[in-house]
C-alpha atoms as a PDB file:
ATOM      1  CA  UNK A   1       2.029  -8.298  14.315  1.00  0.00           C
ATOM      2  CA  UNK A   2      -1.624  -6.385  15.326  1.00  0.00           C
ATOM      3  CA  UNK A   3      -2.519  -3.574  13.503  1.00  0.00           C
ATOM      4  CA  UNK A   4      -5.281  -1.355  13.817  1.00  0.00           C
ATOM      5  CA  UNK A   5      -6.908   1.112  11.831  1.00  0.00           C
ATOM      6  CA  UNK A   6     -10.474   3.338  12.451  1.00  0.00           C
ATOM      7  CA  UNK A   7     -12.076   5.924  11.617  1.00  0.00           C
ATOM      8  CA  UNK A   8     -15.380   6.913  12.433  1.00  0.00           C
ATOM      9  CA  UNK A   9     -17.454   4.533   9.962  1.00  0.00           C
ATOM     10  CA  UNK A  10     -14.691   1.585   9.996  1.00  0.00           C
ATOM     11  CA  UNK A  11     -12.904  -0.327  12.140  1.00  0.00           C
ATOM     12  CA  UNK A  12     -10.000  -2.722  11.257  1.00  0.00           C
ATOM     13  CA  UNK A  13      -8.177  -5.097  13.605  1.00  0.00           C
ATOM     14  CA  UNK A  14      -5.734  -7.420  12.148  1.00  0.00           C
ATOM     15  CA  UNK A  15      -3.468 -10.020  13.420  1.00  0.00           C
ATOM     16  CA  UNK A  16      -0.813 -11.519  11.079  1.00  0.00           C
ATOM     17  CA  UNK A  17       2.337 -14.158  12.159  1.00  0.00           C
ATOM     18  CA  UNK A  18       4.591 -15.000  10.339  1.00  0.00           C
ATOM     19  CA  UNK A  19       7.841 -17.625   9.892  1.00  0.00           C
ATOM     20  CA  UNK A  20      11.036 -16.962   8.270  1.00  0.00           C
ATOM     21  CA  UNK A  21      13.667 -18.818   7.624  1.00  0.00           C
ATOM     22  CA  UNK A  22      17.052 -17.761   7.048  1.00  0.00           C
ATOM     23  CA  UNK A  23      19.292 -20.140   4.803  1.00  0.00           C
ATOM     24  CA  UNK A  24      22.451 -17.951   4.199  1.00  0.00           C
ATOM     25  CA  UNK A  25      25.260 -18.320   6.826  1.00  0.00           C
ATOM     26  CA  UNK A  26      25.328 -14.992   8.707  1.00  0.00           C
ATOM     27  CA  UNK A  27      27.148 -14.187  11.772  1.00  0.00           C
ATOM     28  CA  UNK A  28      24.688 -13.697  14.911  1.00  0.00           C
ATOM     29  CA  UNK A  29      24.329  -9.674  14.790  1.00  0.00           C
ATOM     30  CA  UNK A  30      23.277  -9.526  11.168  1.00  0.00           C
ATOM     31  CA  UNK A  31      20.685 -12.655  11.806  1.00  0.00           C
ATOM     32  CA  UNK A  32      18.919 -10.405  14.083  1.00  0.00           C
ATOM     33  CA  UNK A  33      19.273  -7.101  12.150  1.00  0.00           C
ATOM     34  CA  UNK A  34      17.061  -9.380   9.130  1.00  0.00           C
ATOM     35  CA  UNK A  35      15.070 -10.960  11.654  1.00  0.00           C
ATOM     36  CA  UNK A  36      14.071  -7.308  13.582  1.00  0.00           C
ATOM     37  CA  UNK A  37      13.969  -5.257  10.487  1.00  0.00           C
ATOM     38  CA  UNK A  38      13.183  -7.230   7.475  1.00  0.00           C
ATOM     39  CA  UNK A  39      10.330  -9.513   8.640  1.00  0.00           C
ATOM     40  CA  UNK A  40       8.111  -7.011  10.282  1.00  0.00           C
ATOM     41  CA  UNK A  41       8.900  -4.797   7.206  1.00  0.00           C
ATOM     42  CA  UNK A  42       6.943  -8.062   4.974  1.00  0.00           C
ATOM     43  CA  UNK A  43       4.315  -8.774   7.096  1.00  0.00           C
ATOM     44  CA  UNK A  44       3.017  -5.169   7.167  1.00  0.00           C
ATOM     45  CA  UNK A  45       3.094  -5.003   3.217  1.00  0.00           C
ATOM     46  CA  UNK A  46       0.984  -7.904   3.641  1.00  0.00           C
ATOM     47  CA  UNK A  47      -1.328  -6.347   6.258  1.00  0.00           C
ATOM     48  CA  UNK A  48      -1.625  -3.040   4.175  1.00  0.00           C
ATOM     49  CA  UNK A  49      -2.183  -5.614   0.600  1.00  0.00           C
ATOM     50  CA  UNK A  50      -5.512  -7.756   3.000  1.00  0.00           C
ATOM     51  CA  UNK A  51      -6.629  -4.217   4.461  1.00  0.00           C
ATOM     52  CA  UNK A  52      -7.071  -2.482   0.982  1.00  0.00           C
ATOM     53  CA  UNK A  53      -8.418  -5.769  -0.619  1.00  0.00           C
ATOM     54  CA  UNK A  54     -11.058  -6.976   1.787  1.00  0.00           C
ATOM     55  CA  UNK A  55     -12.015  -3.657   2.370  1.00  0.00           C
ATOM     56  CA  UNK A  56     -12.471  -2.894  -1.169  1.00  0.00           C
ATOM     57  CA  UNK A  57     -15.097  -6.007  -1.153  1.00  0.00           C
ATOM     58  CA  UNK A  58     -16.984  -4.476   1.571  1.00  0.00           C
ATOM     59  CA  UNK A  59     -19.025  -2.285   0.190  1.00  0.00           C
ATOM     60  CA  UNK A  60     -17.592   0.843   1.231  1.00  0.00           C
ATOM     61  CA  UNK A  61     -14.662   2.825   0.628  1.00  0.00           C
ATOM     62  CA  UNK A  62     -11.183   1.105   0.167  1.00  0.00           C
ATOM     63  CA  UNK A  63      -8.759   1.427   3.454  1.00  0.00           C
ATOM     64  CA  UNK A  64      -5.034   2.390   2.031  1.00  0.00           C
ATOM     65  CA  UNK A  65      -3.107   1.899   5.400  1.00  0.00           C
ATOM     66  CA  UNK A  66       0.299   4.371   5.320  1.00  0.00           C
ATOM     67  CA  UNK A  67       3.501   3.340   4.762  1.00  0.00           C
ATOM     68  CA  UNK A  68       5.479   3.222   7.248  1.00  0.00           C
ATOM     69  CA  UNK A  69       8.881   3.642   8.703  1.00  0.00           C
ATOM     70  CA  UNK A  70       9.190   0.523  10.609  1.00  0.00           C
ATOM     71  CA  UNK A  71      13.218   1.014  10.880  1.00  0.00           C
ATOM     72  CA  UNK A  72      12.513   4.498  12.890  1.00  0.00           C
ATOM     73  CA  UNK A  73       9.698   2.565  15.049  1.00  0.00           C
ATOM     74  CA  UNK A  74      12.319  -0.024  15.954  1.00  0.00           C
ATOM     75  CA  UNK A  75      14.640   2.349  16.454  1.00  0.00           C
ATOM     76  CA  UNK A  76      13.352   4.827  18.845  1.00  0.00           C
END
């Protein structure tokens, strides 16, 4: 996952992978529900947790990235 974030003092461009592993038997269609929904979903709480503390080290003022929606991204 990239995100990026700017304004007109600050830039922020972040890359972030991640690998899950599912361990509960699930039938195909619900693997890839978890996979599409659910891991993107953690890895941006992640993103917005590094943005707001690294940025609160810096110096200048913290960056609180928006929660988001990522269902209705997905989703069209």
């Amino acid at each position: 996952m990239r995100v990026h974030a700017s304004d007109r003092d600050t830039a922020v461009d972040l890359t972030i992978t991640g690998r899950f592993e599912l361990t509960a038997d699930a039938d195909e269609l619900a693997t890839h529900r978890l996979v599409e929904y659910n891991a993107p979903a953690i890895l941006y709480g992640l993103v917005r947790g590094i943005v707001g503390a690294v940025s609160s080290l810096s110096g200048r003022e913290r960056i609180d990235l928006p929660s988001v929606n990522l269902a209705r991204l997905i989703d069209g």
